[in-house]
Every structure is written in C-alpha cells, then in structure tokens.
Protein backbone atom coordinates (compact mmCIF):
# COMPACT_ATOMS: atom_id res chain seq x y z
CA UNK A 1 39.75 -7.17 -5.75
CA UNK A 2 37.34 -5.90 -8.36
CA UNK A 3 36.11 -10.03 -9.20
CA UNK A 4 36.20 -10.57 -4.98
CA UNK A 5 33.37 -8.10 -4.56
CA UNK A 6 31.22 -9.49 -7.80
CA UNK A 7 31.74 -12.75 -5.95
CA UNK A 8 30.66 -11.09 -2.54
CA UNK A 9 27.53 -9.59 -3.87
CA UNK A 10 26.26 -12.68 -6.05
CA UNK A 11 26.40 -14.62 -2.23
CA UNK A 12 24.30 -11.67 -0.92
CA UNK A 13 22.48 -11.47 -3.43
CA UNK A 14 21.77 -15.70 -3.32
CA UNK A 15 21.35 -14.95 0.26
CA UNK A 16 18.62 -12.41 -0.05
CA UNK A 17 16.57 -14.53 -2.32
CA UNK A 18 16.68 -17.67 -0.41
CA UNK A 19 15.38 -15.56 2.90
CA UNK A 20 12.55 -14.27 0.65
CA UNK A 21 11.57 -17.70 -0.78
CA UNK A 22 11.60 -19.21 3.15
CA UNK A 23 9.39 -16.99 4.46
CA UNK A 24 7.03 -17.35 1.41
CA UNK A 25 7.37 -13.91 -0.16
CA UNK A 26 8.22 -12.48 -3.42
CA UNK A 27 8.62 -9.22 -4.75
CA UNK A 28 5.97 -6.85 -6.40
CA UNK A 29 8.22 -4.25 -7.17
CA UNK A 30 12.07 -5.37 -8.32
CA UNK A 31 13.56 -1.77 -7.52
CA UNK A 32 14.51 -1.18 -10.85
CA UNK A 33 11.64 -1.41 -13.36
CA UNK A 34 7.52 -1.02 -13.26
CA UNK A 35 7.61 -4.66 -14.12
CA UNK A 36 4.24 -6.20 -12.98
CA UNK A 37 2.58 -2.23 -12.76
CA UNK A 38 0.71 -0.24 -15.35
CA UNK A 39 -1.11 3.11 -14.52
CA UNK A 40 -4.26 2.92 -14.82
CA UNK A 41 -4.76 6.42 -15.60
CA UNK A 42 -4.22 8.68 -18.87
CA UNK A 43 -2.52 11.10 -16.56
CA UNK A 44 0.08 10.87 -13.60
CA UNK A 45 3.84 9.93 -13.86
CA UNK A 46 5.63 7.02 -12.94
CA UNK A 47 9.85 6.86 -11.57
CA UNK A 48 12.00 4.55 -10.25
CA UNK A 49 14.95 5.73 -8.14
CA UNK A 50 17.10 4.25 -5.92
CA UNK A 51 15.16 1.23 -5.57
CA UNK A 52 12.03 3.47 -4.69
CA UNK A 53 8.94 4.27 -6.87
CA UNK A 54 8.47 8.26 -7.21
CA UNK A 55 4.52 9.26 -8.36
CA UNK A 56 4.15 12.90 -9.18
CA UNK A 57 0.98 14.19 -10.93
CA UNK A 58 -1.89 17.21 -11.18
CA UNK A 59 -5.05 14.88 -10.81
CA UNK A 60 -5.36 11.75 -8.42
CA UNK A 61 -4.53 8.56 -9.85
CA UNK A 62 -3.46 4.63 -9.20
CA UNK A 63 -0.82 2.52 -10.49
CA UNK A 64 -2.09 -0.74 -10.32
CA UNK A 65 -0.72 -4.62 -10.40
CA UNK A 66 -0.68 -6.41 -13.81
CA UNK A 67 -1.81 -9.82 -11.57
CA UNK A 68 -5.14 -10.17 -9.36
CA UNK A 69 -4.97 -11.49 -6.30
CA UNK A 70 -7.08 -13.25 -3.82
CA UNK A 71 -5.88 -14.53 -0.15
CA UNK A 72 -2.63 -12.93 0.76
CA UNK A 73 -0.38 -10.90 3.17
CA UNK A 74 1.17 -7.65 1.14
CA UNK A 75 3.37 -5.54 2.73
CA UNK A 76 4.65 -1.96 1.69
CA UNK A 77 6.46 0.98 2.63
CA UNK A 78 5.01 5.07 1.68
CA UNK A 79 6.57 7.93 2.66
CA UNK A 80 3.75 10.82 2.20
CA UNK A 81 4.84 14.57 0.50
CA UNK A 82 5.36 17.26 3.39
CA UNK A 83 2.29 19.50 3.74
CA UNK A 84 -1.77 18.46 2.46
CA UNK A 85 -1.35 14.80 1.21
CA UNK A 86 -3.40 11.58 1.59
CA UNK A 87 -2.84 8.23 -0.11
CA UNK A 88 -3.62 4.34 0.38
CA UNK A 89 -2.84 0.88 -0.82
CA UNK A 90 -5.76 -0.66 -2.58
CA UNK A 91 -6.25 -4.27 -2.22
CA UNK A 92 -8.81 -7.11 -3.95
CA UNK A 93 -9.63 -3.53 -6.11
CA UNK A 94 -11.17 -2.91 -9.48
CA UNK A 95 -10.08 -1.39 -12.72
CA UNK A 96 -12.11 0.56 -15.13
CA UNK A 97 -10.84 3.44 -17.56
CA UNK A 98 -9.09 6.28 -15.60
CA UNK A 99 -10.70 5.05 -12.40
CA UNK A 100 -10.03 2.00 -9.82
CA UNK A 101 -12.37 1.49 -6.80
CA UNK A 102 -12.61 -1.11 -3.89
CA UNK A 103 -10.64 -1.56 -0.70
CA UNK A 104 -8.13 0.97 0.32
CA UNK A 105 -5.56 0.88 3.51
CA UNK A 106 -5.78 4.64 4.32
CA UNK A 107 -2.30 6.61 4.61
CA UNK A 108 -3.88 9.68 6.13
CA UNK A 109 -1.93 13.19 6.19
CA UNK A 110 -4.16 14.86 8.43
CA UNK A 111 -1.96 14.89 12.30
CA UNK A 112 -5.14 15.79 13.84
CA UNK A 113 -7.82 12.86 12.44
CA UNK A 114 -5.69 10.51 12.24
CA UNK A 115 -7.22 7.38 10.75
CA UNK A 116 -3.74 5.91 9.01
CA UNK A 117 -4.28 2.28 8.44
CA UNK A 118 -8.38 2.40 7.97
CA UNK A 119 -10.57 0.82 5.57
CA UNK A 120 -11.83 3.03 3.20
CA UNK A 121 -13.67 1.86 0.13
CA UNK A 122 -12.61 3.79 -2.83
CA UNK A 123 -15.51 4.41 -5.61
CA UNK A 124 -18.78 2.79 -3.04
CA UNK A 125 -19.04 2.55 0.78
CA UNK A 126 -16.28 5.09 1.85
CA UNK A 127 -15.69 5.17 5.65
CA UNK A 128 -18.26 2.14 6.27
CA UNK A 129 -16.58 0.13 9.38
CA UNK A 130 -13.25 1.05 10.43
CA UNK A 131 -14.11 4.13 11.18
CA UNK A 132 -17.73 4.76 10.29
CA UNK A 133 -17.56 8.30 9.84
CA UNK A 134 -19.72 10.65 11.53
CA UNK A 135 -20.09 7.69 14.01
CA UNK A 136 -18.19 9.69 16.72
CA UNK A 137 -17.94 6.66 19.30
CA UNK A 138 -16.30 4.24 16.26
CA UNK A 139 -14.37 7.41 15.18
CA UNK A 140 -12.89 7.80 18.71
CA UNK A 141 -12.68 3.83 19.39
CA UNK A 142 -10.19 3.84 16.17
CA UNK A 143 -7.80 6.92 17.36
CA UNK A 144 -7.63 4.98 20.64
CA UNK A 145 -6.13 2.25 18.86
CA UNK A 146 -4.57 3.27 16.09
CA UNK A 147 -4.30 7.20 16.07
CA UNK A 148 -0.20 6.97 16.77
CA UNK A 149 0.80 4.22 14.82
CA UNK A 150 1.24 6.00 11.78
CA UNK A 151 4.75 8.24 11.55
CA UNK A 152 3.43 11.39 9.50
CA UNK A 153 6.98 12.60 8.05
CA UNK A 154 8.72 9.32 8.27
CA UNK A 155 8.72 5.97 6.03
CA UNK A 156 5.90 3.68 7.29
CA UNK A 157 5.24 0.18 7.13
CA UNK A 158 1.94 -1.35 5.85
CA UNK A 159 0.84 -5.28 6.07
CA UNK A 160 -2.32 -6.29 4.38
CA UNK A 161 -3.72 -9.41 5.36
CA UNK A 162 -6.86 -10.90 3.56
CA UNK A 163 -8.13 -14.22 4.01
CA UNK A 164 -11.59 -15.10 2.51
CA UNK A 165 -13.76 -12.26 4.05
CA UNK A 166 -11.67 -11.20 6.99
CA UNK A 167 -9.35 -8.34 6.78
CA UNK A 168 -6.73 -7.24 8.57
CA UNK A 169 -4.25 -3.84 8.10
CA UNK A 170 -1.35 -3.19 10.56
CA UNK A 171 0.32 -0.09 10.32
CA UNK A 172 4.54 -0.22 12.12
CA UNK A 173 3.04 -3.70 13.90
CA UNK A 174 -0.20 -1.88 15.17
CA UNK A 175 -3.35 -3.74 13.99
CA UNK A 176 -5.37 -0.83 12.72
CA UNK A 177 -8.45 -2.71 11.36
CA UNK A 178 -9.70 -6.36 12.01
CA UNK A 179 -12.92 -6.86 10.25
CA UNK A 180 -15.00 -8.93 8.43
CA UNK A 181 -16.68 -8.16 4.86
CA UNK A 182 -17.13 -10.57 1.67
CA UNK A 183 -17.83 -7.65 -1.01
CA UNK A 184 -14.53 -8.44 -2.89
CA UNK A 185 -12.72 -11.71 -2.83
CA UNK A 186 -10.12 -10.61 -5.32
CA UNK A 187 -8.29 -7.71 -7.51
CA UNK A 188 -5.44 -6.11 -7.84
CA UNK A 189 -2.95 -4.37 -5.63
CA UNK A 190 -2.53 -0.71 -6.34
CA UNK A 191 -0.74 2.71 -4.98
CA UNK A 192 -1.93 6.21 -4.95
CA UNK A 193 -1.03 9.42 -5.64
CA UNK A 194 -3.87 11.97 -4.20
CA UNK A 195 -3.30 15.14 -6.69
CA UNK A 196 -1.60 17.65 -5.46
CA UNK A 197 0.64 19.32 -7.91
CA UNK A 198 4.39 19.23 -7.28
CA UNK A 199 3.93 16.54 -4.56
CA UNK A 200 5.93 13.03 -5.09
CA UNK A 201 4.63 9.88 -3.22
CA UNK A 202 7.28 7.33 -2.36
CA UNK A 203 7.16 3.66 -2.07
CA UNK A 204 9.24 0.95 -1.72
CA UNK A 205 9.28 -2.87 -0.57
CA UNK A 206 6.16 -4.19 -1.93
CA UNK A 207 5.97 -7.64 -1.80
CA UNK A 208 3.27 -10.36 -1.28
CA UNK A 209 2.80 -13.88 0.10
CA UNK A 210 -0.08 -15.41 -1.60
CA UNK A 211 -2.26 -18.39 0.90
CA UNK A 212 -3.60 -21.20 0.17
C-alpha cells in the first residue's frame, strides 16, 4: 500500500511539473525553502509553512529575488493581516542597503480607498498614474474599475505583466492598471511586509514566465 501511494504521488508530482513547463511557468518560491529570496533588510523575519511564506517584523521591509528580471508575467497570491495593513509586489525594482525602491502592485488594506492592484512607485514617483493621487477624477476613474476586485480578508490573486514599457496588473482577473512607462526595464521581484508589529503577511504561488 505504503510503495502504491509513493508511486501515486511521483505521477502527480510528474504531472504537476509537466503542466507548469507547458504553459511556460516556473516556480519562484518551491514551498519549502527561501531558495532564490534573500531579505534585503537587517531586520524582519522570514517562515515557510505549509507551502506558504509567513513575514512578521517591527519596521517595513522586502524580501527580494536573488535573479533580475526583465519582460515577464509573475503571478502571486497575499493574504493581508486582519486590521491596519498594506503591502505590494515590487517588480523591475532596485536594491540598495536596507531599502528597495521602484514599481510596486499595491495590496491596499484600506476598505474605503481602495486602490488594490495600483502602481505605486516605491522610493520616487509614488501615486504618479494609476491613480494620480489628489487627482480626484483619476482617483475615482480607478475605484470604478478596480475598487472591488480586491478580497480584503481573503487570499488574492496578483498577475504582473511587463513587456518593454507597458505594464499591466490584474488583481482576481480584473485589469487594475494598463499603462505605459520606460523608467525601469528590469529588477527584481520582491514582497512586503508594511511594519506593523505582531502582523504576519502571507504568500504563496509565486511563479514567473519570462518573454522573449
């Protein structure tokens, strides 16, 4: 029985692969180990369990990809801490000492502004296009479209698209932002924890398809 199963799960497990390697993905994150990560950060701390990464810490921070990347489709999973939180994948980002700054995906906390899934540009520009804030018409414009995509006490689904200088976030199959904007043209991929003490940040299924 015991040797039938081991044979059963090797098939899956065979199985699994070969659907990732059709549709052009591979994995970021293996669900075990921070293989491919480092923090980037003297400060914040890193767990894997059950197949999920856990960030807890006192002061924001970003784990970051080992690997830069240029033209790609990255997709990822977050489930944000109950109460004040705020997070974001970055994407064609820079490192420096304790600090990382670039393009963000925004995985916003607040239920009443609502911009999950904008472009926010960590470290320069900040809210610059999608929204512009203070801009109340571009403000509004991106609720309208995007303002109940994101599920705020649920696991959500993020897909990063960047192809030369046109980018693209969807958040649950809702494109949030479609823009245009040749600052960066590569980085790293990266995940956030915001700060707030006793809060954990939860990700899972990070993965990437790299274009040519």
């Amino acid at each position: 029985m015991k040797r039938r199963f081991l044979l059963l799960a090797a098939l899956l497990g065979s199985f699994t692969f070969s659907v990732a390697a059709e549709d052009g993905f591979v994995p970021l994150f293996d669900g075990k180990t921070m293989t491919g990560w480092r923090n980037a950060y003297q400060w914040g701390n890193i767990e894997v369990v059950n197949g999920e990464i856990h960030l807890t810490g006192e002061k924001k921070f970003f784990v970051v990809t080992e690997k830069t990347y240029s033209d790609f489709i990255f997709e990822g999973d977050i489930l944000l801490p109950e109460g004040q939180a705020n997070s974001g994948f970055m994407f064609r980002a820079h490192v420096q000492p304790n600090k990382v700054f670039g393009y963000q995906a925004e995985v916003d906390g607040d239920p009443k502004r609502k911009w999950s899934g904008g472009l926010y540009d960590e470290g320069r520009r900040m809210w610059f296009i999608s929204p512009i804030k203070g801009n109340k018409e571009s403000e509004e414009a991106f609720r309208a479209r995007a303002g109940d995509a994101f599920k705020r006490n649920d696991w959500n689904t993020y897909r990063i698209t960047c192809k030369g200088n046109k980018l693209k976030i969807e958040v649950n199959g809702v494109v949030t932002t479609d823009v245009e904007d040749s600052t960066d043209a590569s980085g790293v991929i990266a995940i956030q924890h915001h700060g707030e003490k006793g809060a954990t940040y939860k990700f899972r299924n990070l993965r990437i398809k790299e274009l040519k």
